[in-house]
C-alpha atoms as a PDB file:
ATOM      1  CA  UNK A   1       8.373 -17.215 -11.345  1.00  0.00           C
ATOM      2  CA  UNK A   2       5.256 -15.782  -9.277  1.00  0.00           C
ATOM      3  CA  UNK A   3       1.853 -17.678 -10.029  1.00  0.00           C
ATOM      4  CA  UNK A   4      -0.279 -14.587 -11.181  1.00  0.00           C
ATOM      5  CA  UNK A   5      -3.203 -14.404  -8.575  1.00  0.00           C
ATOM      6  CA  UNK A   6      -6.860 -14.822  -9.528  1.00  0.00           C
ATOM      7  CA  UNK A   7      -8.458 -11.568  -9.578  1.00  0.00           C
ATOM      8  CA  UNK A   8     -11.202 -11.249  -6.746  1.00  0.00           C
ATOM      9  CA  UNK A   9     -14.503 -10.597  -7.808  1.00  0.00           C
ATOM     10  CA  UNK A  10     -15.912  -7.037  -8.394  1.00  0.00           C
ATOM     11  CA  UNK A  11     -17.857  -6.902  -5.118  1.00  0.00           C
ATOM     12  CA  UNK A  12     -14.559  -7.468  -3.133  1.00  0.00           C
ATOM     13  CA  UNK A  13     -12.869  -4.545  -4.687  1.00  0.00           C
ATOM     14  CA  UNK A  14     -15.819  -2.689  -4.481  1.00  0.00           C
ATOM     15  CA  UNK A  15     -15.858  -3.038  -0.585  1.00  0.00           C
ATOM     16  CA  UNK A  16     -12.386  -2.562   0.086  1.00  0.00           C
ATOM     17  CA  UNK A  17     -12.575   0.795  -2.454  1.00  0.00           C
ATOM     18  CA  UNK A  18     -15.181   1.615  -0.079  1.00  0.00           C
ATOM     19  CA  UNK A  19     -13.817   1.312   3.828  1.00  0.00           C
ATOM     20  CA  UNK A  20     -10.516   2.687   2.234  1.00  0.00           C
ATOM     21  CA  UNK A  21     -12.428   5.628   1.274  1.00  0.00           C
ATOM     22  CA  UNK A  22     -14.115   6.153   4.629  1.00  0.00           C
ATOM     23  CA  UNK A  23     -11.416   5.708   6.586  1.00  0.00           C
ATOM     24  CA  UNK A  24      -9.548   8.483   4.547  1.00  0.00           C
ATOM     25  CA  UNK A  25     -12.631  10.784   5.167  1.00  0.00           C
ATOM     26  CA  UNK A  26     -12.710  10.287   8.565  1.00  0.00           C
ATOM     27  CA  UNK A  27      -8.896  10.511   9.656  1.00  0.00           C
ATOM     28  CA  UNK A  28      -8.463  14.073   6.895  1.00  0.00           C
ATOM     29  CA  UNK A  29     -11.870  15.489   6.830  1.00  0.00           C
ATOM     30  CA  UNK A  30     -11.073  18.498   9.023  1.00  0.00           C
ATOM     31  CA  UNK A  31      -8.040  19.292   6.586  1.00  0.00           C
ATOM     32  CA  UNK A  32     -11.288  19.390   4.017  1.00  0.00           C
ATOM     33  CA  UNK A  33     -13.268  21.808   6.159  1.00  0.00           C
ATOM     34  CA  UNK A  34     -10.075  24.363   6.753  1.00  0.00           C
ATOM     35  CA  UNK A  35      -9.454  23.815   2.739  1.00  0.00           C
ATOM     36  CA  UNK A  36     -13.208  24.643   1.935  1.00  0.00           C
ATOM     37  CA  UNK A  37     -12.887  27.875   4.482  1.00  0.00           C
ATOM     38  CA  UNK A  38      -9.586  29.307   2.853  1.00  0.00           C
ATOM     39  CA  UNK A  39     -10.776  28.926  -0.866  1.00  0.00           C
ATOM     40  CA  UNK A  40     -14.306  31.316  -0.131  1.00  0.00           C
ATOM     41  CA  UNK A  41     -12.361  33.456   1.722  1.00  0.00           C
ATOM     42  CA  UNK A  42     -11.906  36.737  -1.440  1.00  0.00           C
ATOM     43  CA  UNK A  43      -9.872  38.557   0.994  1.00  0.00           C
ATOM     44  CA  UNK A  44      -6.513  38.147   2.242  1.00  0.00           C
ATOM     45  CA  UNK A  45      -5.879  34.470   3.408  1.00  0.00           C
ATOM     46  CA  UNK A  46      -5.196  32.862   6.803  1.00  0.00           C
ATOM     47  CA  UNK A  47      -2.974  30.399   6.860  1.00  0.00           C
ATOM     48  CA  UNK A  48      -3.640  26.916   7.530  1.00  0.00           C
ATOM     49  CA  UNK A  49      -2.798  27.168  11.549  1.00  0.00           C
ATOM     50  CA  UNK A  50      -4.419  30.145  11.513  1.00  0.00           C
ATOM     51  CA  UNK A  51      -7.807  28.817  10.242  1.00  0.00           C
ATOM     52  CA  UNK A  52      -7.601  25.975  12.413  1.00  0.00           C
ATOM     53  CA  UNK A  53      -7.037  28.096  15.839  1.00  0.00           C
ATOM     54  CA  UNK A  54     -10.186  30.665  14.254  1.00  0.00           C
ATOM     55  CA  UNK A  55     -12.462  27.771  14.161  1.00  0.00           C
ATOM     56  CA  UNK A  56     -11.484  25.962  17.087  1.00  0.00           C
ATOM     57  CA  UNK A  57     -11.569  29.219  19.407  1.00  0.00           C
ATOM     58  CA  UNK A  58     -15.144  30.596  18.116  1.00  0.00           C
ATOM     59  CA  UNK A  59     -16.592  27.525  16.718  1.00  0.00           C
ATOM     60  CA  UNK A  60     -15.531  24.720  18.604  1.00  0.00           C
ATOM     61  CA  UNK A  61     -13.580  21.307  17.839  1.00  0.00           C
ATOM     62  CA  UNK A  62     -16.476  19.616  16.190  1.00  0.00           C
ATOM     63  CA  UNK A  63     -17.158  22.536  13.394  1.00  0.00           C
ATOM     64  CA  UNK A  64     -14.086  20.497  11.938  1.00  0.00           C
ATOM     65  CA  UNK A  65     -16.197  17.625  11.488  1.00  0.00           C
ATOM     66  CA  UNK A  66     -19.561  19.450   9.835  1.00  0.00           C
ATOM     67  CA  UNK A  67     -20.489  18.567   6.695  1.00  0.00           C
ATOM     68  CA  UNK A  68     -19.211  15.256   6.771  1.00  0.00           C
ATOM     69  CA  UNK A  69     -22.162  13.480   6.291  1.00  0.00           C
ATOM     70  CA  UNK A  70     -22.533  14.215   3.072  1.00  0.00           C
ATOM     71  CA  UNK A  71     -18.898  12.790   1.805  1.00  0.00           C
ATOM     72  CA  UNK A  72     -19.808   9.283   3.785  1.00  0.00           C
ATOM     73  CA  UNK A  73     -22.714   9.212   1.940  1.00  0.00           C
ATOM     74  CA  UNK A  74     -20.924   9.702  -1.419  1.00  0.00           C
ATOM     75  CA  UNK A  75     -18.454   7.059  -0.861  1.00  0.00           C
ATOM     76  CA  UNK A  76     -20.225   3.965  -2.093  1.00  0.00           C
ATOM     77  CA  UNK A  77     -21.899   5.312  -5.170  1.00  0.00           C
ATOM     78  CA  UNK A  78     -18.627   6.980  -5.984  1.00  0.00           C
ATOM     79  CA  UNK A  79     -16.702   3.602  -5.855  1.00  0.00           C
ATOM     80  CA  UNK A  80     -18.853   2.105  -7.887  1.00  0.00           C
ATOM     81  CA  UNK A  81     -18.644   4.633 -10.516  1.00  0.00           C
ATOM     82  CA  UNK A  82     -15.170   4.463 -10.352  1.00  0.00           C
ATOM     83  CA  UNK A  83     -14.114   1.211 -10.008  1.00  0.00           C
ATOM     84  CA  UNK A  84     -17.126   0.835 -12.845  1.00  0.00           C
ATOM     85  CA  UNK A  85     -15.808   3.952 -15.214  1.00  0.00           C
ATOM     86  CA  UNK A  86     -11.564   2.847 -14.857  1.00  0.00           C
ATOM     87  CA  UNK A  87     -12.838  -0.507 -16.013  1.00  0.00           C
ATOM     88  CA  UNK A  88     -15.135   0.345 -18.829  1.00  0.00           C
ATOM     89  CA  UNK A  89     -11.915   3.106 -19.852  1.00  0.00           C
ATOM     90  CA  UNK A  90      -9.177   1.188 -19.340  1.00  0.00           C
ATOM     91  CA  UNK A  91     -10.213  -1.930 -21.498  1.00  0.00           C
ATOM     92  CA  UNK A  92     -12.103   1.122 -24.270  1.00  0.00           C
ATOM     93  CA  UNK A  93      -8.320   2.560 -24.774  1.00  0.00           C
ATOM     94  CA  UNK A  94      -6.444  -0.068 -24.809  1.00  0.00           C
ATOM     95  CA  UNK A  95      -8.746  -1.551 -27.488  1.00  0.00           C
ATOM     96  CA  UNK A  96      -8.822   1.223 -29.003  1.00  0.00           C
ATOM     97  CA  UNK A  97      -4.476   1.221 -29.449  1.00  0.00           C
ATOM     98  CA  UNK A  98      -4.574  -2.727 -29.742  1.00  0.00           C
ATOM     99  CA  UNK A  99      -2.651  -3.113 -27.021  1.00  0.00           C
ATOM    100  CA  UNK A 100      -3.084  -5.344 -23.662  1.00  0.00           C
ATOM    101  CA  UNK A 101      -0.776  -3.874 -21.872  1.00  0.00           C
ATOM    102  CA  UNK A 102      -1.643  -0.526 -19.639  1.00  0.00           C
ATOM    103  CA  UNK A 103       0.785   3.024 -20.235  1.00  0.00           C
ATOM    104  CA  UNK A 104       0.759   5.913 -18.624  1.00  0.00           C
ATOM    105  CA  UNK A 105      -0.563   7.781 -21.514  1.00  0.00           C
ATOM    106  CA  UNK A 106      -3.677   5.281 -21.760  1.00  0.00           C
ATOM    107  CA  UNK A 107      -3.245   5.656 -17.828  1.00  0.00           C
ATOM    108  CA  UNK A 108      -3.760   9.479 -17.822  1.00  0.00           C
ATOM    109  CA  UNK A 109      -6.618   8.952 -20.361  1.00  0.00           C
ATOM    110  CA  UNK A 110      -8.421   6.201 -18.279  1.00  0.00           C
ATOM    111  CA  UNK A 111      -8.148   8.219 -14.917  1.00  0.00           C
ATOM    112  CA  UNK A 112      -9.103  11.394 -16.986  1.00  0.00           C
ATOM    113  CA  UNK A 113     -11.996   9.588 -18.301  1.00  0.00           C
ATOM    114  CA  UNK A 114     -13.253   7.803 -15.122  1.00  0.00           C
ATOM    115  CA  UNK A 115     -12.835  11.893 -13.133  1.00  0.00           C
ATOM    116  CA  UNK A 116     -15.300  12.385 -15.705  1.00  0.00           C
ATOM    117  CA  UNK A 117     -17.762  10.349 -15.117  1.00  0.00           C
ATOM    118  CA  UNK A 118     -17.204  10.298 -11.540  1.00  0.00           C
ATOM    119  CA  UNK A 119     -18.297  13.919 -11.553  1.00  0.00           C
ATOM    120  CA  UNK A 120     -22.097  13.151 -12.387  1.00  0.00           C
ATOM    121  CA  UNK A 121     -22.397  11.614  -9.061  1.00  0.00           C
ATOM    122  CA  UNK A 122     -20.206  13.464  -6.992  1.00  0.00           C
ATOM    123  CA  UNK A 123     -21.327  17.496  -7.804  1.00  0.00           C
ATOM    124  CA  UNK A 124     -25.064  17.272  -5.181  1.00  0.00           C
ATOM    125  CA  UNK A 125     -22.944  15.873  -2.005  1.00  0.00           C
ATOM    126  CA  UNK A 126     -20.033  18.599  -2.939  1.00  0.00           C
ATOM    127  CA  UNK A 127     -22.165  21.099  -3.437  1.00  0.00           C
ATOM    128  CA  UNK A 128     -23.999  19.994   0.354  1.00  0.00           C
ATOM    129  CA  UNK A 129     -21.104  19.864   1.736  1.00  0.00           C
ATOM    130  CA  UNK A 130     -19.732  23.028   0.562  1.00  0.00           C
ATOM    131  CA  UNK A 131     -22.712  24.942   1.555  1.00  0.00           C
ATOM    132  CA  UNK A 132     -22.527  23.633   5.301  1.00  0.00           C
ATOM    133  CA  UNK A 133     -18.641  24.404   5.635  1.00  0.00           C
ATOM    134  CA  UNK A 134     -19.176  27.814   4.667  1.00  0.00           C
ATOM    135  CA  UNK A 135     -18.590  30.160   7.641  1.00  0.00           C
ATOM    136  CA  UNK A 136     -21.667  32.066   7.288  1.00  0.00           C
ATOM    137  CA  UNK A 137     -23.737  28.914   6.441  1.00  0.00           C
ATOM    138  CA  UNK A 138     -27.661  28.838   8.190  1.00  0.00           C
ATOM    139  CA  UNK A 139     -27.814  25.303   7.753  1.00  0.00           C
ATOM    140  CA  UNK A 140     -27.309  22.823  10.906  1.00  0.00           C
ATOM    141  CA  UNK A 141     -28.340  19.332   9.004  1.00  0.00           C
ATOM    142  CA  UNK A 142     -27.714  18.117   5.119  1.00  0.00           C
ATOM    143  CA  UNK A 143     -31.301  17.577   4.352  1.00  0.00           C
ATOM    144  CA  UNK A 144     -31.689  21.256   5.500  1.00  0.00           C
ATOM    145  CA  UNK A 145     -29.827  21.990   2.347  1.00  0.00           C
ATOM    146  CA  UNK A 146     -31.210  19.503   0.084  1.00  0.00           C
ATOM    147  CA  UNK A 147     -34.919  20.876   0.268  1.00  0.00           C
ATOM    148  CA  UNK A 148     -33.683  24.581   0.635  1.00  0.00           C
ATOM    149  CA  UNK A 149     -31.642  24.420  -3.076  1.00  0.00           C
ATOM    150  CA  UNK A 150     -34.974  22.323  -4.568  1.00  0.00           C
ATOM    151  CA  UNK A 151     -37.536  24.788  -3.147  1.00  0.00           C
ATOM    152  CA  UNK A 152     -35.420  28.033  -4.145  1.00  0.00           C
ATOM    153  CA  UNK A 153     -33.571  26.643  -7.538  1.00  0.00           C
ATOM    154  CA  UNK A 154     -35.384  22.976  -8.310  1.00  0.00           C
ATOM    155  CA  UNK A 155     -33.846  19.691  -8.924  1.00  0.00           C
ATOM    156  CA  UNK A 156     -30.982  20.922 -10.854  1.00  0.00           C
ATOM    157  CA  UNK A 157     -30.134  23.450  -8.492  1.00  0.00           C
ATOM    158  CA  UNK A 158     -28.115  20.246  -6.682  1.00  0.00           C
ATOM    159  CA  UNK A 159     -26.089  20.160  -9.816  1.00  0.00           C
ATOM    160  CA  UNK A 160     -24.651  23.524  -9.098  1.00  0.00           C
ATOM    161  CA  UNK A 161     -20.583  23.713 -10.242  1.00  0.00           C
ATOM    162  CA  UNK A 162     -21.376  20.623 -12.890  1.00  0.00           C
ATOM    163  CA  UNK A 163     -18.763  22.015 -14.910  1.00  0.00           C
ATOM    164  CA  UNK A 164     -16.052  23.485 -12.298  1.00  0.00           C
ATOM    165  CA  UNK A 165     -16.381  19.779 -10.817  1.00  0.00           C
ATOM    166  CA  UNK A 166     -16.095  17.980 -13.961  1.00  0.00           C
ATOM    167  CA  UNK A 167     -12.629  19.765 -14.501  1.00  0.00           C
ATOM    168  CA  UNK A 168     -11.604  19.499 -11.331  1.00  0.00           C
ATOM    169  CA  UNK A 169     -12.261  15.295 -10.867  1.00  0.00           C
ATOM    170  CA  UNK A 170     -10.785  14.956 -14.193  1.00  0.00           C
ATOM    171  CA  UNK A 171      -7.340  16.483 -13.683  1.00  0.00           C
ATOM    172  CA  UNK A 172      -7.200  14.917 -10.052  1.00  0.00           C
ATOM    173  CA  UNK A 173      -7.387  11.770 -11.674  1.00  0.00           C
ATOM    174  CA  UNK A 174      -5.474  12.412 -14.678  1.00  0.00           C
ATOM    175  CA  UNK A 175      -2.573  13.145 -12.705  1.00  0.00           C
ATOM    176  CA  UNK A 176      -3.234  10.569  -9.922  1.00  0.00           C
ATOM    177  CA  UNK A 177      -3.077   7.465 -11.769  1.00  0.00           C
ATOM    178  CA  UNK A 178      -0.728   8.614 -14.374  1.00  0.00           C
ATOM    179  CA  UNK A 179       1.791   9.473 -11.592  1.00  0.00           C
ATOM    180  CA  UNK A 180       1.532   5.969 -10.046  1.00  0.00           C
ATOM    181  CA  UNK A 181       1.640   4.217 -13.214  1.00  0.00           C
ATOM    182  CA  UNK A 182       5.294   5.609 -13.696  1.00  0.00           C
ATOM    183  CA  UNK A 183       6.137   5.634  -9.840  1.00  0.00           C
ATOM    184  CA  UNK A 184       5.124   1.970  -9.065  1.00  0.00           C
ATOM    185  CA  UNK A 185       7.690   1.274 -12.689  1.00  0.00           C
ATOM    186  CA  UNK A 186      10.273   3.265 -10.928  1.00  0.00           C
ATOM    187  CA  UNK A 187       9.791   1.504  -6.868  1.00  0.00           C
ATOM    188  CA  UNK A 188      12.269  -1.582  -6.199  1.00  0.00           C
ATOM    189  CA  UNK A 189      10.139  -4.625  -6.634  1.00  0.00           C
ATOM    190  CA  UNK A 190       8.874  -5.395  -3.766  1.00  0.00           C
ATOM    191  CA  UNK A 191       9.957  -8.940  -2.257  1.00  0.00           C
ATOM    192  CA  UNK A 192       7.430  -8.921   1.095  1.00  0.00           C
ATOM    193  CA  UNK A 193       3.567  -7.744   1.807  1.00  0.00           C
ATOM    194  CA  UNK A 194       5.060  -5.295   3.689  1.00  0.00           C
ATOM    195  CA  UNK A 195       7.325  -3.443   0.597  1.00  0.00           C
ATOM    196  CA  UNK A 196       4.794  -3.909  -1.447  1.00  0.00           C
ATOM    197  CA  UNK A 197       2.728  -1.683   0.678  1.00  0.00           C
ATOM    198  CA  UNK A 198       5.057   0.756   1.332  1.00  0.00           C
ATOM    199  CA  UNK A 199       5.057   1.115  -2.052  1.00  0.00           C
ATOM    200  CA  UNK A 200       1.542   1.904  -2.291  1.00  0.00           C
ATOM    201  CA  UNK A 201       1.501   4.017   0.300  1.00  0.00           C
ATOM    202  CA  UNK A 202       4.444   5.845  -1.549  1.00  0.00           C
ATOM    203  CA  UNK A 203       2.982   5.743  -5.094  1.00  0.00           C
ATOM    204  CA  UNK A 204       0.269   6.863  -3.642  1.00  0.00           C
ATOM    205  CA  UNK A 205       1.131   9.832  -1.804  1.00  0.00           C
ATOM    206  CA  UNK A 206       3.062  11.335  -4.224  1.00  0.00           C
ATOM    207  CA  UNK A 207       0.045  10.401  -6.849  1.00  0.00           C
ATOM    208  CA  UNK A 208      -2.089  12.741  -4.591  1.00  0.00           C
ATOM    209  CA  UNK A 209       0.523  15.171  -4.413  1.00  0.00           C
ATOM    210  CA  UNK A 210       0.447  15.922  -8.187  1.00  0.00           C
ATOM    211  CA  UNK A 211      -3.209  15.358  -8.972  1.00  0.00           C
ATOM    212  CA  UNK A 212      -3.989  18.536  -5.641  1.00  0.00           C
ATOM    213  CA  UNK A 213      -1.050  20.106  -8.020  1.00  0.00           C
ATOM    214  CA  UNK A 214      -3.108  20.012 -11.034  1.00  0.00           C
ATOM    215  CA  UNK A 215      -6.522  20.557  -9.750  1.00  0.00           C
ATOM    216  CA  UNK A 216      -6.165  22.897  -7.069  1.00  0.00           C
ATOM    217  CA  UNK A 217      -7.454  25.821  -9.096  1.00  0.00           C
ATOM    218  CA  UNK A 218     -10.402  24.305 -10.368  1.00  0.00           C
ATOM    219  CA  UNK A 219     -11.112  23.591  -6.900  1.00  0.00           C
ATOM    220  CA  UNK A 220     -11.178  27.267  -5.605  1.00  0.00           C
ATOM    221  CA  UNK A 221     -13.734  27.807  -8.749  1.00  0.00           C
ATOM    222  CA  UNK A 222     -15.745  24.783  -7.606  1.00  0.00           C
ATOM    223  CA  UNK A 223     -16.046  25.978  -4.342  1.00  0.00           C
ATOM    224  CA  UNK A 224     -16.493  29.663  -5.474  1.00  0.00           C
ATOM    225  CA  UNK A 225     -19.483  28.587  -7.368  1.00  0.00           C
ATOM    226  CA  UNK A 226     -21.126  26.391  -5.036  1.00  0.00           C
ATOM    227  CA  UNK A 227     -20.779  28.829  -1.933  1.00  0.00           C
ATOM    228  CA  UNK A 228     -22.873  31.266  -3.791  1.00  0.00           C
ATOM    229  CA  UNK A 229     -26.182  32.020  -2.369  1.00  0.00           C
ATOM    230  CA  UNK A 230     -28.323  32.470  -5.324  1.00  0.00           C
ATOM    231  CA  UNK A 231     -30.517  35.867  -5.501  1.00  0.00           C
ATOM    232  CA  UNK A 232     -32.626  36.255  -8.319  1.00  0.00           C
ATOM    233  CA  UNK A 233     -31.608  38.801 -10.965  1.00  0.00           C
ATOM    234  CA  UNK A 234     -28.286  38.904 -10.185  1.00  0.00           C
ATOM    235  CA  UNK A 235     -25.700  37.389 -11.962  1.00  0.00           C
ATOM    236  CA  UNK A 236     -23.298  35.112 -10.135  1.00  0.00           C
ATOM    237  CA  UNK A 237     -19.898  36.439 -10.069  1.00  0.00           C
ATOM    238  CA  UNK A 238     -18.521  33.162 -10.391  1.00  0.00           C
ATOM    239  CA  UNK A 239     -19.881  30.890 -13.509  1.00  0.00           C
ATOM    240  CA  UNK A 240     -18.015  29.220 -15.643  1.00  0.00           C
ATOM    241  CA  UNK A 241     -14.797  27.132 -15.099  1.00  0.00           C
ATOM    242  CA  UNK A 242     -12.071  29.213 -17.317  1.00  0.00           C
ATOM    243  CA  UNK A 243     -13.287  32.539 -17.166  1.00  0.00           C
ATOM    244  CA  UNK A 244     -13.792  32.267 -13.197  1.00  0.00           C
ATOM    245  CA  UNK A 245      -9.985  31.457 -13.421  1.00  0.00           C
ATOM    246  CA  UNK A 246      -8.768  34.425 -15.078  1.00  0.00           C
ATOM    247  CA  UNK A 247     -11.283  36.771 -12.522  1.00  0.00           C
ATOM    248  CA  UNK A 248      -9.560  35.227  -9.603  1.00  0.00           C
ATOM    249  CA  UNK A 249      -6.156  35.884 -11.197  1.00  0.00           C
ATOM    250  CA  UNK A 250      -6.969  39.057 -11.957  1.00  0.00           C
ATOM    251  CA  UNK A 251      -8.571  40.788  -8.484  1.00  0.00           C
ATOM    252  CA  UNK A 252      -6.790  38.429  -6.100  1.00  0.00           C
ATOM    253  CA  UNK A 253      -3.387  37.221  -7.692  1.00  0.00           C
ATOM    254  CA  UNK A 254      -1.987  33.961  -9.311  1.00  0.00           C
ATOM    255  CA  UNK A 255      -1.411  32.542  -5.398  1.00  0.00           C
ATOM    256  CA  UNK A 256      -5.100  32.932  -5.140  1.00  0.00           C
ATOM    257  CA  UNK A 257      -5.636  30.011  -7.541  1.00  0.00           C
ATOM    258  CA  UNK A 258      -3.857  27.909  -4.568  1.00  0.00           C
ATOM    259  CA  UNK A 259      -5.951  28.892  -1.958  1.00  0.00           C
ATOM    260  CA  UNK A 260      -6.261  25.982   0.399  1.00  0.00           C
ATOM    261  CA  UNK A 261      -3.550  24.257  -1.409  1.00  0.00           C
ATOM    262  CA  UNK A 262      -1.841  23.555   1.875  1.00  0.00           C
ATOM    263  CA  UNK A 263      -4.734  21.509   3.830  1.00  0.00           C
ATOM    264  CA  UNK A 264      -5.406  20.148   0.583  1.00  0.00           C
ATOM    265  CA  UNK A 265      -2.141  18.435  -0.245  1.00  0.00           C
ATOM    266  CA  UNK A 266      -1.527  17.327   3.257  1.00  0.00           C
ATOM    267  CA  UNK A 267      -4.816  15.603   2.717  1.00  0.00           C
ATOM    268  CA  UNK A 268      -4.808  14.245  -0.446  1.00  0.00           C
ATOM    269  CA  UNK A 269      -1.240  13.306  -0.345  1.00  0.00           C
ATOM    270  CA  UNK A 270      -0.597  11.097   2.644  1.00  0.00           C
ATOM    271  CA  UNK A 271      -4.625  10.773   1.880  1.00  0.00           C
ATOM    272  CA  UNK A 272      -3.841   9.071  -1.088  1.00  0.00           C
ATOM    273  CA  UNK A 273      -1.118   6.968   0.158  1.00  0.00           C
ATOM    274  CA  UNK A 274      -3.348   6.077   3.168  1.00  0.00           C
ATOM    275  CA  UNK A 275      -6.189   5.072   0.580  1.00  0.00           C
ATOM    276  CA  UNK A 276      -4.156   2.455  -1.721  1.00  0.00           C
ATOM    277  CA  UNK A 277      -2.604   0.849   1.509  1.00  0.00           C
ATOM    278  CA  UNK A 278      -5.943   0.172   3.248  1.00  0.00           C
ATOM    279  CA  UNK A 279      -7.124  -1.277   0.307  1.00  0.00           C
ATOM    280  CA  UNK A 280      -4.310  -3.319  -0.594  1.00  0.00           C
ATOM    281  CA  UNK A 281      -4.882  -4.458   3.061  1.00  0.00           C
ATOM    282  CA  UNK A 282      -8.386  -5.162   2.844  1.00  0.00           C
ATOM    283  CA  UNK A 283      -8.071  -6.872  -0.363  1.00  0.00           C
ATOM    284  CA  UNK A 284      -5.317  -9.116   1.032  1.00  0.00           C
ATOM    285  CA  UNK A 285      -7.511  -9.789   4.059  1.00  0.00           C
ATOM    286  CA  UNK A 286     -10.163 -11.222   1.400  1.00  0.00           C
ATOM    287  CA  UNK A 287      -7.771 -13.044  -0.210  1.00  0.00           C
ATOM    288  CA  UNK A 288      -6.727 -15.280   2.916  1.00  0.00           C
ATOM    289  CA  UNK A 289     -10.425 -15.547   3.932  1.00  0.00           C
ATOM    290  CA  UNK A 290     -11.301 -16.638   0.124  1.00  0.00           C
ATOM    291  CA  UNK A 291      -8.137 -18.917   0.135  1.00  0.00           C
ATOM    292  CA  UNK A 292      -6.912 -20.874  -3.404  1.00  0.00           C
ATOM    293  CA  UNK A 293      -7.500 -19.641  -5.873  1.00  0.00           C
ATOM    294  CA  UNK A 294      -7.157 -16.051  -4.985  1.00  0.00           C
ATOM    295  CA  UNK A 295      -3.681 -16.085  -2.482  1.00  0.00           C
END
């Protein structure tokens, strides 16, 4: 029978959550940029190659890469929330159903749960970003956009799409960690470093698959809403979550609640994978530099 490892200390995780996440960003960020540009488009939609040739031919290679800035910037504090919120969740519920052992339904809730609180930090570098993919943006630099939203709409304009973001992180990772709860169950146990991750980067894939599944359409709001150029005394088209849903359904078609699904899930999917395998990685790396009792 396996000795169960030591668990490595929070700061570990924390920095192998972290260079997982950046290396994601940087290998799938122009997927991000051709998602963000398909989802403000009201009209009839490009495809994905299409989008890409468009900005390549008239806006050069490294348009693909503006905006990202703001998402390296996020990384850290978002790990920390997360890895801090599935924590806090995870032990709340299963306290809560006097149970010490983890299930997908407590996994859904947890991942649910830690979207939400993830969202508090995440809605003024998505609404940055957002702002400085847009096609018609003015803005060359993130801080540009920082003082522009406080000088025109305050402090709290940064929290712009609160609400469409909220939804949006919480069915991501509803459906994230409750899918590779029940795939890593259903995997053949894996006898070598290298099955086990393949099966992470399997799990995970087809965790991100599902969760861009679930919260593609309160994506297209989020970015509706935050792509709107305030002008005072007229009401934003785009507001609130649910209702913003049906409008879009409505003028544009249930397919436009997709928009950018393609770029997305190509992302997030292998994006996923790519994120639970470079931590696993990391994480073993500390574990051989730490030695007993953590290999």
């Amino acid at each position: 029978m396996q000795r169960e490892r030591k668990p490595l200390p929070f700061g570990y995780q924390f920095a192998a959550g972290a260079f997982a996440g950046v290396t994601e960003i940087c290998v799938f960020y122009p997927l991000d940029e051709v998602k963000t540009r398909m989802q403000l488009d009201t009209g009839k939609s490009q495809g994905l190659f299409q989008t890409f040739r468009n900005i390549m031919a008239h806006e050069g290679v490294g348009r693909l890469y503006k905006g990202l800035v703001p998402p390296l910037l996020l990384e850290a504090p978002k790990r920390a929330v997360k890895f801090a919120a599935n924590d806090f969740w995870g032990k709340t519920y299963m306290s809560m159903s006097d149970t010490k052992t983890m299930t997908q339904s407590l996994s859904f809730l947890t991942g649910c749960s830690a979207g939400a609180s993830e969202s508090f930090v995440v809605v003024p570098f998505e609404l940055v970003k957002v702002k400085l993919q847009d096609k018609s943006t003015i803005f060359k630099r993130p801080l540009e956009v920082v003082r522009h939203i406080i000088k025109t709409d305050g402090v709290l304009g940064l929290y712009q799409g609160m609400e469409s973001t909220f939804w949006r992180q919480v069915w991501w990772n509803g459906g994230y960690f409750a899918s590779i709860f029940q795939i890593r169950a259903q995997l053949p146990k894996a006898e070598t470093p290298q099955a086990q991750l393949m099966n992470n980067f399997i799990s995970g894939s087809i965790g991100g698959c599902i969760g861009t599944m679930l919260n593609t359409p309160f994506d297209v709001v989020k970015s509706r809403i935050q792509g709107h150029n305030h002008i005072p005394g007229v009401i934003p088209k785009y507001r609130w979550t649910y209702p913003s849903l049906y409008v879009i359904f409505r003028e544009e078609g249930a397919m436009a609640l997709y928009k950018g699904f393609v770029p997305k899930v190509l992302r997030l999917a292998p994006g996923g994978g790519v994120l639970l395998l470079v931590v696993e990685a990391t994480l073993s790396f500390f574990r051989n530099a730490l030695g007993e009792p953590y290999i």
